[in-house]
Structures are given as structure tokens and as C-alpha cells.
PDB file of N, CA and C in Angstrom:
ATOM      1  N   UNK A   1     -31.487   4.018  46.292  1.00  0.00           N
ATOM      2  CA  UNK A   1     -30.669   3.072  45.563  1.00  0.00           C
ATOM      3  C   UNK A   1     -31.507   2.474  44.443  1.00  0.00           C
ATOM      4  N   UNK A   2     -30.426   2.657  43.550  1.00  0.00           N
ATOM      5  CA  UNK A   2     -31.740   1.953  42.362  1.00  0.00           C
ATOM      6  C   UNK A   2     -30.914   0.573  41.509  1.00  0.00           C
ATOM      7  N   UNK A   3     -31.552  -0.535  41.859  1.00  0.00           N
ATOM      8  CA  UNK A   3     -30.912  -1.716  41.235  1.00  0.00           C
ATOM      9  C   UNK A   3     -31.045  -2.217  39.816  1.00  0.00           C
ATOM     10  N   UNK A   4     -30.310  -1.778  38.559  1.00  0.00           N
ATOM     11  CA  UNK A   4     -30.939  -2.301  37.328  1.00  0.00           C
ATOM     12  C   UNK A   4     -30.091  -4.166  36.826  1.00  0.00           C
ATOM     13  N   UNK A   5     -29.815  -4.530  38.401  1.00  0.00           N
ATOM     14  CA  UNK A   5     -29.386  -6.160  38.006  1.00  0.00           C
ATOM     15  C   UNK A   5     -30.073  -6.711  37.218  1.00  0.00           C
ATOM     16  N   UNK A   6     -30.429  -7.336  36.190  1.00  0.00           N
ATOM     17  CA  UNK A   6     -30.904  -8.104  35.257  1.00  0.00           C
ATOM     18  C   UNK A   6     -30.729  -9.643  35.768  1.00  0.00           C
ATOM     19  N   UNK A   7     -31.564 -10.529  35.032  1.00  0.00           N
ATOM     20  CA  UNK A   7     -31.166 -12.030  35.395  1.00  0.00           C
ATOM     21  C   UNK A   7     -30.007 -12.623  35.042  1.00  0.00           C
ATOM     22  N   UNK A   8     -29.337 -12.393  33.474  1.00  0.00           N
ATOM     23  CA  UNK A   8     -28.418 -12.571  33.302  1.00  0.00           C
ATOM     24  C   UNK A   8     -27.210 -12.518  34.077  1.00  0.00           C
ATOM     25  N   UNK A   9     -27.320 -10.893  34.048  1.00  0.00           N
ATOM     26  CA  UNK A   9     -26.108 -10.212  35.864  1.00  0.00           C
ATOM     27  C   UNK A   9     -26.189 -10.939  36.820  1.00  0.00           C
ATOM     28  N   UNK A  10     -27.274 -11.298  37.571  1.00  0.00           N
ATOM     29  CA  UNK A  10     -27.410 -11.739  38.694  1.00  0.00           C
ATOM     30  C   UNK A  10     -27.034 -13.252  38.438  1.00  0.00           C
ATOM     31  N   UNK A  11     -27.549 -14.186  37.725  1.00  0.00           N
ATOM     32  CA  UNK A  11     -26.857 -15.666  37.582  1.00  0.00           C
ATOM     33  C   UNK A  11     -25.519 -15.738  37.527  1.00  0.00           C
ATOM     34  N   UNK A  12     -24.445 -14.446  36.230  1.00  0.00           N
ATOM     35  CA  UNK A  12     -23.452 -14.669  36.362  1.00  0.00           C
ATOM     36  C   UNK A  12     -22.670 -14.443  38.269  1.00  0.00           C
ATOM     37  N   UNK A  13     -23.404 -13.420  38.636  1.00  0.00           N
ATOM     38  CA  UNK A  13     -23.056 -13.442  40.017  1.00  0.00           C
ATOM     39  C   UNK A  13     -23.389 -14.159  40.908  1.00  0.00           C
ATOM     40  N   UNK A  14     -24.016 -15.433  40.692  1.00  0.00           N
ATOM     41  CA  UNK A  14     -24.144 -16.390  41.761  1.00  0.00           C
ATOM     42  C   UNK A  14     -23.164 -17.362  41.081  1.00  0.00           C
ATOM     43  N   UNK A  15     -23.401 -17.357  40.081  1.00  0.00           N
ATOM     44  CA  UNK A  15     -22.520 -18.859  39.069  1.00  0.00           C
ATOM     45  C   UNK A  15     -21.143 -18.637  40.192  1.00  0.00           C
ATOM     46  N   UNK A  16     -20.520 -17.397  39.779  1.00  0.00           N
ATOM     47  CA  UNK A  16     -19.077 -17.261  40.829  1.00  0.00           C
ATOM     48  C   UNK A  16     -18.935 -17.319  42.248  1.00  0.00           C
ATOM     49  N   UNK A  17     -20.276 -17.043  42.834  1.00  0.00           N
ATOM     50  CA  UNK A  17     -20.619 -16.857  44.329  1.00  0.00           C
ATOM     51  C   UNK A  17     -20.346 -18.292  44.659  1.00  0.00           C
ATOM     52  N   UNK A  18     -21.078 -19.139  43.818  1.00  0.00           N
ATOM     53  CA  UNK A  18     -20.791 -20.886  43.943  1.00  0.00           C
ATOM     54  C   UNK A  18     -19.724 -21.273  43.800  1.00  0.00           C
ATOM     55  N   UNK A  19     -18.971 -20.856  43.015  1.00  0.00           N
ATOM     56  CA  UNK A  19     -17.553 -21.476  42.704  1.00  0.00           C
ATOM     57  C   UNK A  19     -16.471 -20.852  43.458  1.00  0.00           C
ATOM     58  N   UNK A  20     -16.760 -19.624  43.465  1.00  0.00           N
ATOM     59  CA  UNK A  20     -15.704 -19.323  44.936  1.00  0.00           C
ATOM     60  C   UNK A  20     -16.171 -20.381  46.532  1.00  0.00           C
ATOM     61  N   UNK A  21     -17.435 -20.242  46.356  1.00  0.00           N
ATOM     62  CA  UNK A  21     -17.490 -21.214  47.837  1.00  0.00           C
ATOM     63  C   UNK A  21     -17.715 -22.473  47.411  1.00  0.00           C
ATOM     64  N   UNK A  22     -17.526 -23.608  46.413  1.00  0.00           N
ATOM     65  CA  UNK A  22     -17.018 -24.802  46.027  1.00  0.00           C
ATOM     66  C   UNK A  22     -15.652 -24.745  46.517  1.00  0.00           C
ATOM     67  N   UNK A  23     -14.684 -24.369  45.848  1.00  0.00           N
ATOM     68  CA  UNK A  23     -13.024 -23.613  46.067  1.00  0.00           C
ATOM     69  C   UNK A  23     -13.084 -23.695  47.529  1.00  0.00           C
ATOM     70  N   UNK A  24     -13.393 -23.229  48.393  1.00  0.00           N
ATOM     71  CA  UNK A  24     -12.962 -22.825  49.919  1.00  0.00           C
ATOM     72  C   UNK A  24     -13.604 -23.658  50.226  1.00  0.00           C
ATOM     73  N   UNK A  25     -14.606 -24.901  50.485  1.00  0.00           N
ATOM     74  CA  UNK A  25     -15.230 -25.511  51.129  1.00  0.00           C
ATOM     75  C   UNK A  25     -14.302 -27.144  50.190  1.00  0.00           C
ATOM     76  N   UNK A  26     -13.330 -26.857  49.573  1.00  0.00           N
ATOM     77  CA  UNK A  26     -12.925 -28.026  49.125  1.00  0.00           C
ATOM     78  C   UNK A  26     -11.006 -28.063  49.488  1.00  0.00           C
ATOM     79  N   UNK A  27     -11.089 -26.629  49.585  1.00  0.00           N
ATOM     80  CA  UNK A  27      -9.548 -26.006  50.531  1.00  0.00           C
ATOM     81  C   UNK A  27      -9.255 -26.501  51.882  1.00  0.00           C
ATOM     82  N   UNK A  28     -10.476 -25.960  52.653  1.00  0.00           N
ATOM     83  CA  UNK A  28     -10.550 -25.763  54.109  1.00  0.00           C
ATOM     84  C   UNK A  28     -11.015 -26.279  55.051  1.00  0.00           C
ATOM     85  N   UNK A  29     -12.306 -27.117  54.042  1.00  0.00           N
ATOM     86  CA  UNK A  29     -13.226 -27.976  55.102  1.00  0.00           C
ATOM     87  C   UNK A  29     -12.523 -28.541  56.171  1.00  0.00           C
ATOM     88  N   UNK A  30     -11.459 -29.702  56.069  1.00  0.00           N
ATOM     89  CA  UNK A  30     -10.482 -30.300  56.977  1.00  0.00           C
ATOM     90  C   UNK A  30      -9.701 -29.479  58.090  1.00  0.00           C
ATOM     91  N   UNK A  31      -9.906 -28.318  57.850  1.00  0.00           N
ATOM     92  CA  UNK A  31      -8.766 -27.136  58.402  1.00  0.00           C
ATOM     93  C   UNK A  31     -10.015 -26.450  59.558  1.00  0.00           C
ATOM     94  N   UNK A  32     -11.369 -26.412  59.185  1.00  0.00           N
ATOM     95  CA  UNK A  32     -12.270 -25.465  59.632  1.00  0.00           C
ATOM     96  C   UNK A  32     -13.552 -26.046  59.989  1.00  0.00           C
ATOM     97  N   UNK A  33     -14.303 -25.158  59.768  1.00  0.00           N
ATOM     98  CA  UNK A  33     -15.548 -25.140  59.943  1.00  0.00           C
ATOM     99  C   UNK A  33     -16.599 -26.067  58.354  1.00  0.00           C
ATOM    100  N   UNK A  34     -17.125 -26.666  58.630  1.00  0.00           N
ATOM    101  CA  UNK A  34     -17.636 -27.464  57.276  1.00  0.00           C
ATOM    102  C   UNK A  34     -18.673 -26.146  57.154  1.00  0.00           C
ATOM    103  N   UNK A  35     -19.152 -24.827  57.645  1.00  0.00           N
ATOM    104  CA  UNK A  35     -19.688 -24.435  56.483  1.00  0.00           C
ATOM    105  C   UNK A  35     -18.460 -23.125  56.048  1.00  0.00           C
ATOM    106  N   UNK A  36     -17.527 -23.524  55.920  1.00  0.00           N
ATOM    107  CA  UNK A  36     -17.184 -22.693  55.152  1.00  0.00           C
ATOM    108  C   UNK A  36     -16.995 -22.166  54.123  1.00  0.00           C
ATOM    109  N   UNK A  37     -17.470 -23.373  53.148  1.00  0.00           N
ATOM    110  CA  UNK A  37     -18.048 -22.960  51.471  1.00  0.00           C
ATOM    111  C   UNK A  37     -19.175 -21.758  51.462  1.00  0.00           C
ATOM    112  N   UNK A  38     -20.506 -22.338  52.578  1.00  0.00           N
ATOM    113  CA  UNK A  38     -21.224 -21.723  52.495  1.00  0.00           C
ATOM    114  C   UNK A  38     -21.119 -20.461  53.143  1.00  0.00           C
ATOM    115  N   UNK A  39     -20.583 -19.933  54.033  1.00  0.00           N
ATOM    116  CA  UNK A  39     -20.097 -18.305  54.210  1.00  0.00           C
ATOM    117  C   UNK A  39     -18.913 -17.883  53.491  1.00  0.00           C
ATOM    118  N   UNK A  40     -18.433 -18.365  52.705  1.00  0.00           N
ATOM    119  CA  UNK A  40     -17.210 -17.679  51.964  1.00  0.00           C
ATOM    120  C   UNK A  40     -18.365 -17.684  50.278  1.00  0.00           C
ATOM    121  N   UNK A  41     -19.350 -18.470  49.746  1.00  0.00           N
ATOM    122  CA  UNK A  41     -20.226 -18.037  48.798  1.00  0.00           C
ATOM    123  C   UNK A  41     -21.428 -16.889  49.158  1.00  0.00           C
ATOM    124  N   UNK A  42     -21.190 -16.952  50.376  1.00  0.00           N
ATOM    125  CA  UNK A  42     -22.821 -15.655  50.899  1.00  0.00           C
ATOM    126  C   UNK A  42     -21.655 -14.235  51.058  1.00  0.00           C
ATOM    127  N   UNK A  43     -20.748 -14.275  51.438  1.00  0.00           N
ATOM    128  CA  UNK A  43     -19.255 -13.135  51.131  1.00  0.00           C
ATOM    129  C   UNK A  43     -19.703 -12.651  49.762  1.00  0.00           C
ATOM    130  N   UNK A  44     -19.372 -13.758  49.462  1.00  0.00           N
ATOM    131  CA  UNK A  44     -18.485 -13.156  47.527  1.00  0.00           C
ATOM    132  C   UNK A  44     -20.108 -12.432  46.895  1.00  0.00           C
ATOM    133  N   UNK A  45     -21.335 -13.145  47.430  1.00  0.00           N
ATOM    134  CA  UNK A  45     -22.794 -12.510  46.705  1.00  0.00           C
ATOM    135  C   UNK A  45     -22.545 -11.265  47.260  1.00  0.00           C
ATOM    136  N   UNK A  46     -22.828 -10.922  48.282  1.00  0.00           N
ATOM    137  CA  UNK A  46     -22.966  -9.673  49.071  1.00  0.00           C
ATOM    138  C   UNK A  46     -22.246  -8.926  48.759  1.00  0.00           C
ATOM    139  N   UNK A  47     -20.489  -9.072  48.923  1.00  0.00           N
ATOM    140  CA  UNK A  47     -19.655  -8.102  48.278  1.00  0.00           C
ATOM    141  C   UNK A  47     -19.370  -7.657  46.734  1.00  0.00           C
ATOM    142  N   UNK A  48     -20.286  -9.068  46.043  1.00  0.00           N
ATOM    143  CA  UNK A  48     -20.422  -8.436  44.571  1.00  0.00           C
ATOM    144  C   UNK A  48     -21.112  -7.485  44.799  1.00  0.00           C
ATOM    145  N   UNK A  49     -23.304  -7.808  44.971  1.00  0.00           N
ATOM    146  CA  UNK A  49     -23.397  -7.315  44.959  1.00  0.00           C
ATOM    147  C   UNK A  49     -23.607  -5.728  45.464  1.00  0.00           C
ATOM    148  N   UNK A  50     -22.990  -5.742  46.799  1.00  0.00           N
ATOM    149  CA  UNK A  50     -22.598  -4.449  46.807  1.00  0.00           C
ATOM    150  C   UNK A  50     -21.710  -3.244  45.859  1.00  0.00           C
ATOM    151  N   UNK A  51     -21.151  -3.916  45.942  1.00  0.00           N
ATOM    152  CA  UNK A  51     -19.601  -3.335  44.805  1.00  0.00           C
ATOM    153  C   UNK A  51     -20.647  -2.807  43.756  1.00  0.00           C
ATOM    154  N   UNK A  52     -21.143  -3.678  42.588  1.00  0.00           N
ATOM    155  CA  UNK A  52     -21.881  -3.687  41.476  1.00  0.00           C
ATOM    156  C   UNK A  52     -23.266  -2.648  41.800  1.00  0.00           C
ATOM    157  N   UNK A  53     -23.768  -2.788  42.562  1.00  0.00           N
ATOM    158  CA  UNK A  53     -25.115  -2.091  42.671  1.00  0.00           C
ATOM    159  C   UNK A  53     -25.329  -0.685  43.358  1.00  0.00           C
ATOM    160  N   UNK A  54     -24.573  -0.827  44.989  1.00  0.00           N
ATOM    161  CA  UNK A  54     -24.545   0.265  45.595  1.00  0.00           C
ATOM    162  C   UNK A  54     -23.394   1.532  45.310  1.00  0.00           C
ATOM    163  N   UNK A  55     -22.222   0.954  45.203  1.00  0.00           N
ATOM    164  CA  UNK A  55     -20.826   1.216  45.083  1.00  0.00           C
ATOM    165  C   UNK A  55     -20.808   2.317  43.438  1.00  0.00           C
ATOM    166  N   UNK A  56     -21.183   1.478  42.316  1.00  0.00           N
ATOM    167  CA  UNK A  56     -21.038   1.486  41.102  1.00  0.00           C
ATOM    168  C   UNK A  56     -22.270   1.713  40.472  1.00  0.00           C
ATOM    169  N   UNK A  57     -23.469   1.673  41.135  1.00  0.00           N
ATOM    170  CA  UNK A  57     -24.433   1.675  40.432  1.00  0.00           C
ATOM    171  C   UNK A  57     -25.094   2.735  39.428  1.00  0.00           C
ATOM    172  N   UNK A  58     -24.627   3.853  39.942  1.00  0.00           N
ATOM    173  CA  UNK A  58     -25.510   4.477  39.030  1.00  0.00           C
ATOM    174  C   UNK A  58     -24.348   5.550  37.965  1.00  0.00           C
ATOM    175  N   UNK A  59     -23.474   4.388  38.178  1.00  0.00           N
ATOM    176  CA  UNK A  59     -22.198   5.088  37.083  1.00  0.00           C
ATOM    177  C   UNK A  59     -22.423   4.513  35.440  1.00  0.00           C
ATOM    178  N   UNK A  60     -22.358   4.594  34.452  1.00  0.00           N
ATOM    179  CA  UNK A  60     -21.920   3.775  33.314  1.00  0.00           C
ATOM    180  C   UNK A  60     -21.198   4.394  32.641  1.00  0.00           C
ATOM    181  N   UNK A  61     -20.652   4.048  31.063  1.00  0.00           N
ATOM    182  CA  UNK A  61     -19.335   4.601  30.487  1.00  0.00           C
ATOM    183  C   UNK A  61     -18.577   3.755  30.217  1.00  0.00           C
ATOM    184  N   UNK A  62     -17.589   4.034  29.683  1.00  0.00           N
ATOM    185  CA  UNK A  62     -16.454   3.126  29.275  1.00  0.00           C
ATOM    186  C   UNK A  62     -15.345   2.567  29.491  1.00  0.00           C
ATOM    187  N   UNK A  63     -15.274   2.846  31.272  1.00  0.00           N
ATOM    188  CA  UNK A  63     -14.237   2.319  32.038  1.00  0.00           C
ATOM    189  C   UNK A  63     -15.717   0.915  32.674  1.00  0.00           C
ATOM    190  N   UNK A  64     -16.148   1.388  32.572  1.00  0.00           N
ATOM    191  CA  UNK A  64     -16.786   0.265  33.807  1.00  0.00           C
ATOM    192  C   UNK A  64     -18.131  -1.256  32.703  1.00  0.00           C
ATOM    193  N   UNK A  65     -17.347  -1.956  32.988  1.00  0.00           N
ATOM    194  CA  UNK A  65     -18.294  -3.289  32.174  1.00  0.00           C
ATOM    195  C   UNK A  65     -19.296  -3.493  32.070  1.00  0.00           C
ATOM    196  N   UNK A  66     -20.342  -3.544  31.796  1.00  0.00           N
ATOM    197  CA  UNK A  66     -21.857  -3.962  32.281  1.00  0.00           C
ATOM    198  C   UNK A  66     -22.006  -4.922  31.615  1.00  0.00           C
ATOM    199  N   UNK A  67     -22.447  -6.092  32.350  1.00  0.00           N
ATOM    200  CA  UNK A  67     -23.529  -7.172  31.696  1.00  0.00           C
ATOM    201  C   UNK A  67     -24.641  -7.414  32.332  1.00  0.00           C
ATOM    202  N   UNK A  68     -25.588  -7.100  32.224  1.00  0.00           N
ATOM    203  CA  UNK A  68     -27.027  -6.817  32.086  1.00  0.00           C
ATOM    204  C   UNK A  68     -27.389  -6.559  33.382  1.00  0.00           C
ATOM    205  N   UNK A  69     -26.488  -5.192  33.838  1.00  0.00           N
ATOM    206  CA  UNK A  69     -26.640  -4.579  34.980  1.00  0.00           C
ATOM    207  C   UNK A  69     -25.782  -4.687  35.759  1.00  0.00           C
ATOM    208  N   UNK A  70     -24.987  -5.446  35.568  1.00  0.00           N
ATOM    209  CA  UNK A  70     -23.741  -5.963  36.864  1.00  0.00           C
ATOM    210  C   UNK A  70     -22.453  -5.359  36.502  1.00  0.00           C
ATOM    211  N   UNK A  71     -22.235  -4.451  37.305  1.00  0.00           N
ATOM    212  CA  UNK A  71     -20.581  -3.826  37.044  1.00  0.00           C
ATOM    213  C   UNK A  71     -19.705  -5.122  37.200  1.00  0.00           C
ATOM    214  N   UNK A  72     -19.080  -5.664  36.129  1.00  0.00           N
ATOM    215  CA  UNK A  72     -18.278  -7.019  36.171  1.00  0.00           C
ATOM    216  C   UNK A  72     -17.101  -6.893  37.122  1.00  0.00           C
ATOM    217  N   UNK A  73     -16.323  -6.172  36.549  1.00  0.00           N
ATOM    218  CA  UNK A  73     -15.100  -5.696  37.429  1.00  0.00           C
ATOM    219  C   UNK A  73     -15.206  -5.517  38.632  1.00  0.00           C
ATOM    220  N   UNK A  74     -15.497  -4.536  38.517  1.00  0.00           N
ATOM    221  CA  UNK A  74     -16.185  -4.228  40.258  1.00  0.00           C
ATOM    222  C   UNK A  74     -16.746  -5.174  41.128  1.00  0.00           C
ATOM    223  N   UNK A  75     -17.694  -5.728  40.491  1.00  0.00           N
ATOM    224  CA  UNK A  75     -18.608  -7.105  41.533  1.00  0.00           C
ATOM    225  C   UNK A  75     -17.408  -7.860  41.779  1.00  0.00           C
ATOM    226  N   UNK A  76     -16.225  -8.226  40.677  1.00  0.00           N
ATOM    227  CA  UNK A  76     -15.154  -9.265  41.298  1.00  0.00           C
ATOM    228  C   UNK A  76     -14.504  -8.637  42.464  1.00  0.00           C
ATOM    229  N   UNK A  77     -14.105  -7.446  42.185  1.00  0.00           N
ATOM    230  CA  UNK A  77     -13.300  -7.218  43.156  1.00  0.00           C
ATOM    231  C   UNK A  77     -14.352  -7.137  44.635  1.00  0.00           C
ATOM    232  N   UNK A  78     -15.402  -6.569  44.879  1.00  0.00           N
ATOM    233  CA  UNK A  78     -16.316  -6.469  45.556  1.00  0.00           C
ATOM    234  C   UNK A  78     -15.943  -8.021  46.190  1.00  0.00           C
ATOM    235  N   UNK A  79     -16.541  -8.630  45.841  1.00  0.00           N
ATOM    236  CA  UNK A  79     -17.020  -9.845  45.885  1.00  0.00           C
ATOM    237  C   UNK A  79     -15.534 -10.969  46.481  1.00  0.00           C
ATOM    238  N   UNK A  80     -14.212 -10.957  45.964  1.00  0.00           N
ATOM    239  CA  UNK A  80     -13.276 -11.183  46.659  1.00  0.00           C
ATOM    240  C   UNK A  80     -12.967 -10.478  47.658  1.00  0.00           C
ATOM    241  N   UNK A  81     -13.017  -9.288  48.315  1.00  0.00           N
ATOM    242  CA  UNK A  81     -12.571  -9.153  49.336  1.00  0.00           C
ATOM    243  C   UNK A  81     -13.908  -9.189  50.397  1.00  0.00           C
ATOM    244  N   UNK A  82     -14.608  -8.840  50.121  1.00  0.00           N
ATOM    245  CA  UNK A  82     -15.701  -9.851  51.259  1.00  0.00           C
ATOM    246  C   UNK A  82     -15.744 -11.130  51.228  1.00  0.00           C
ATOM    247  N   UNK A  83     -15.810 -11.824  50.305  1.00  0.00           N
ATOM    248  CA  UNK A  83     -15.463 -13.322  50.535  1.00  0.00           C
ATOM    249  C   UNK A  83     -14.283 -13.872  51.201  1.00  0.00           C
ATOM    250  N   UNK A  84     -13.220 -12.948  51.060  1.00  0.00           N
ATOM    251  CA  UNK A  84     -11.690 -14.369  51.648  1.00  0.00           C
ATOM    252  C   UNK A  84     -12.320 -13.390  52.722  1.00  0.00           C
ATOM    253  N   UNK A  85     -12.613 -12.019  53.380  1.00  0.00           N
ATOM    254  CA  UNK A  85     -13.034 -11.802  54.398  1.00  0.00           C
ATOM    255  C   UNK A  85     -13.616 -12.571  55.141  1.00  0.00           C
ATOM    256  N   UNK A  86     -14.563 -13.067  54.738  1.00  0.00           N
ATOM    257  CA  UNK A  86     -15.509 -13.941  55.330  1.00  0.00           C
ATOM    258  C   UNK A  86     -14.892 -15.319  55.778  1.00  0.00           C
ATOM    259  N   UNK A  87     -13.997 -15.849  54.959  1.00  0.00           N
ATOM    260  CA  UNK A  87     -13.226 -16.902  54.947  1.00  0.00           C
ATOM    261  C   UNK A  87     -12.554 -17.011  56.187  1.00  0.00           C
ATOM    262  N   UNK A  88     -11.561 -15.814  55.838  1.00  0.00           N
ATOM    263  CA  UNK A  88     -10.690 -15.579  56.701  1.00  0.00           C
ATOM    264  C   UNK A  88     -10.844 -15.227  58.131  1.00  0.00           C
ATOM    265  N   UNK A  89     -12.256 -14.616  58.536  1.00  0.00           N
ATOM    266  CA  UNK A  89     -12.745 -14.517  60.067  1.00  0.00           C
ATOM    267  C   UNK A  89     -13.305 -15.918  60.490  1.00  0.00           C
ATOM    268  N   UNK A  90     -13.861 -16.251  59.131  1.00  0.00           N
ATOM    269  CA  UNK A  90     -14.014 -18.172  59.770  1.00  0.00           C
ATOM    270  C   UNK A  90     -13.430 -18.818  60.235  1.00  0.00           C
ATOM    271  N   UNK A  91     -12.491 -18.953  59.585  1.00  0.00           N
ATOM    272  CA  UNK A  91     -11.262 -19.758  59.861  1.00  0.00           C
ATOM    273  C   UNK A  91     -10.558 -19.519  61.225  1.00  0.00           C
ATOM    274  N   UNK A  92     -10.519 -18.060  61.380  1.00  0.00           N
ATOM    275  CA  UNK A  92      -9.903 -17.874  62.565  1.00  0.00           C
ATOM    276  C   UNK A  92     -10.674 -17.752  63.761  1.00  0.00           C
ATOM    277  N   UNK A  93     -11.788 -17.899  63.784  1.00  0.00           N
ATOM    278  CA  UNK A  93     -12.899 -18.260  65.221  1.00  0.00           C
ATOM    279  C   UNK A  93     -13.353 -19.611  64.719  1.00  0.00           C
ATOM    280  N   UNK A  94     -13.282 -20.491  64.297  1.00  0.00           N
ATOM    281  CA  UNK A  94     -13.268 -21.883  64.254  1.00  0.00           C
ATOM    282  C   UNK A  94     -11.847 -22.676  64.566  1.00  0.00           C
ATOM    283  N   UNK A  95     -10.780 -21.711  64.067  1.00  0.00           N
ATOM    284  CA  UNK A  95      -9.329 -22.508  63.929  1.00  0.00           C
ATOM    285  C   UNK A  95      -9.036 -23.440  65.672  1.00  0.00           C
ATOM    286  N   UNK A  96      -9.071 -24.797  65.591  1.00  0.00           N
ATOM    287  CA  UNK A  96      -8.454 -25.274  66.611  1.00  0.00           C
ATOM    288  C   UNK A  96      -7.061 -25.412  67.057  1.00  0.00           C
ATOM    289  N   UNK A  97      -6.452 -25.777  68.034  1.00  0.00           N
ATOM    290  CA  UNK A  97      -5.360 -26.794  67.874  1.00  0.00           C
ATOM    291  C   UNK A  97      -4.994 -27.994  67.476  1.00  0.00           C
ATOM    292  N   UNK A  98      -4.149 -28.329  66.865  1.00  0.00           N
ATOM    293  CA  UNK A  98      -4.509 -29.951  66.045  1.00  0.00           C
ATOM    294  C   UNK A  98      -4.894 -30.786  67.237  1.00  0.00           C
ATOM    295  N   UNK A  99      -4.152 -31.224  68.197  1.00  0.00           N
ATOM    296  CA  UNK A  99      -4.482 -31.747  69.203  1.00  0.00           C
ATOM    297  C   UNK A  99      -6.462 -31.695  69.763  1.00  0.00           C
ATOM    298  N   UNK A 100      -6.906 -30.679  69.598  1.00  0.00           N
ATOM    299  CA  UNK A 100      -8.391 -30.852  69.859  1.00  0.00           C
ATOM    300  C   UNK A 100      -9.331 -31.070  69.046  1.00  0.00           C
ATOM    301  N   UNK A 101      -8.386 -30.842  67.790  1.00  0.00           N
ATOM    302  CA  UNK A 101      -9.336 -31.349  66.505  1.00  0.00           C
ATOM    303  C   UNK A 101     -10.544 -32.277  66.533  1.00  0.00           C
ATOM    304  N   UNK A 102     -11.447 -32.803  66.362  1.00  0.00           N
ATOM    305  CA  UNK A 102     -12.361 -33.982  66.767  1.00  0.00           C
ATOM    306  C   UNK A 102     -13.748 -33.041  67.209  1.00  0.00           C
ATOM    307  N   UNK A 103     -14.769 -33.823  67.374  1.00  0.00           N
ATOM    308  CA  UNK A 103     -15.836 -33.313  68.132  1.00  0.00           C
ATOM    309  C   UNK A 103     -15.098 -32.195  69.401  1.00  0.00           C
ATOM    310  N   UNK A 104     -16.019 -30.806  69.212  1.00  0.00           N
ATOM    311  CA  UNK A 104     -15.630 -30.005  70.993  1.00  0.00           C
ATOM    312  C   UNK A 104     -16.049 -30.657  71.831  1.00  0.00           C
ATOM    313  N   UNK A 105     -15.280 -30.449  72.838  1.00  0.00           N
ATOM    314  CA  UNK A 105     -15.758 -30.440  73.987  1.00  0.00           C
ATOM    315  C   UNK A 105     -16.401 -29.746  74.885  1.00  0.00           C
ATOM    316  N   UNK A 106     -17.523 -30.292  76.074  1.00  0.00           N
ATOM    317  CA  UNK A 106     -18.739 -29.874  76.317  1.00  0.00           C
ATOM    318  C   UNK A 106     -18.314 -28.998  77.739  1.00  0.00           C
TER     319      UNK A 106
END
């Protein structure tokens, strides 16, 4: 595997990694687990960069975007469906009943 992410690439792919998990940790917190910003932003990195690096990497041309190494397109889509993934298994092995909501019980 050969990674030509650049710094540029890689900041824009955390800049979104953060703001998708700002977004879900400002959605859900009340609903879930309080870290769920922070595993729905470690999703969206991973599935960017998978998508972008492993997936796409050693393609270029004129269907596919590059900014300074990062397949754009691709890393989004990458990167959303491992993230609400991530979200979405959270949510549902944290999800309580309203009724037990509060500190668990021991």
C-alpha cells in the first residue's frame, strides 16, 4: 500500500472527521452514549481514510478528485458510511429504555 496523503489532504480529512463528530455528539449525546461524537469522528477518519488511500489509492485521472493526495469524493463517501456505522452500532448497544435512563445500575 502506498500512501501519497499530503498535509493538506489529511487536515481537510480531519477538519470533517471533527465536524461530523461535533454533529452527532450534539444530536445524540442525550439519546446515548456521551462518547458518541468521539466514535462517530474516529468512523468518518478511518472510513475516509480507507476509501481515499487503500480503496482509491493508486488510481488517478479525471473521474476521481485529488487534493494533495486525498481522493475527495471517495474519502466522503468512505468516511460517511463508516461513521453513521459507527454511530449507529453505538447507539444501539448503549440505547436504554427511557425509564432507566440515569446512572446504570450495578
Amino acid at each position: 500500500m502506498h500512501v501519497d496523503l499530503g498535509l493538506q489532504g489529511l487536515g481537510i480529512l480531519v477538519t470533517i472527521s471533527l465536524a461530523f463528530g461535533l454533529a452527532a455528539q450534539l444530536m445524540l449525546a442525550r439519546v446515548t452514549s456521551r462518547w458518541i461524537g468521539i466514535i462517530g469522528g474516529l468512523g468518518w477518519l478511518v472510513g475516509g481514510f480507507v476509501a481515499s488511500e487503500v480503496i482509491f489509492g493508486g488510481r488517478s485521472g479525471g473521474d476521481i478528485a485529488l487534493v494533495d493526495g486525498l481522493a475527495f469524493h471517495q474519502s466522503l463517501i468512505g468516511g460517511f458510511v463508516v461513521g453513521m456505522g459507527a454511530v449507529i452500532v453505538t447507539w444501539a448497544v448503549t440505547d436504554r429504555p427511557h425509564h432507566l435512563r440515569g446512572p446504570m445500575p450495578r
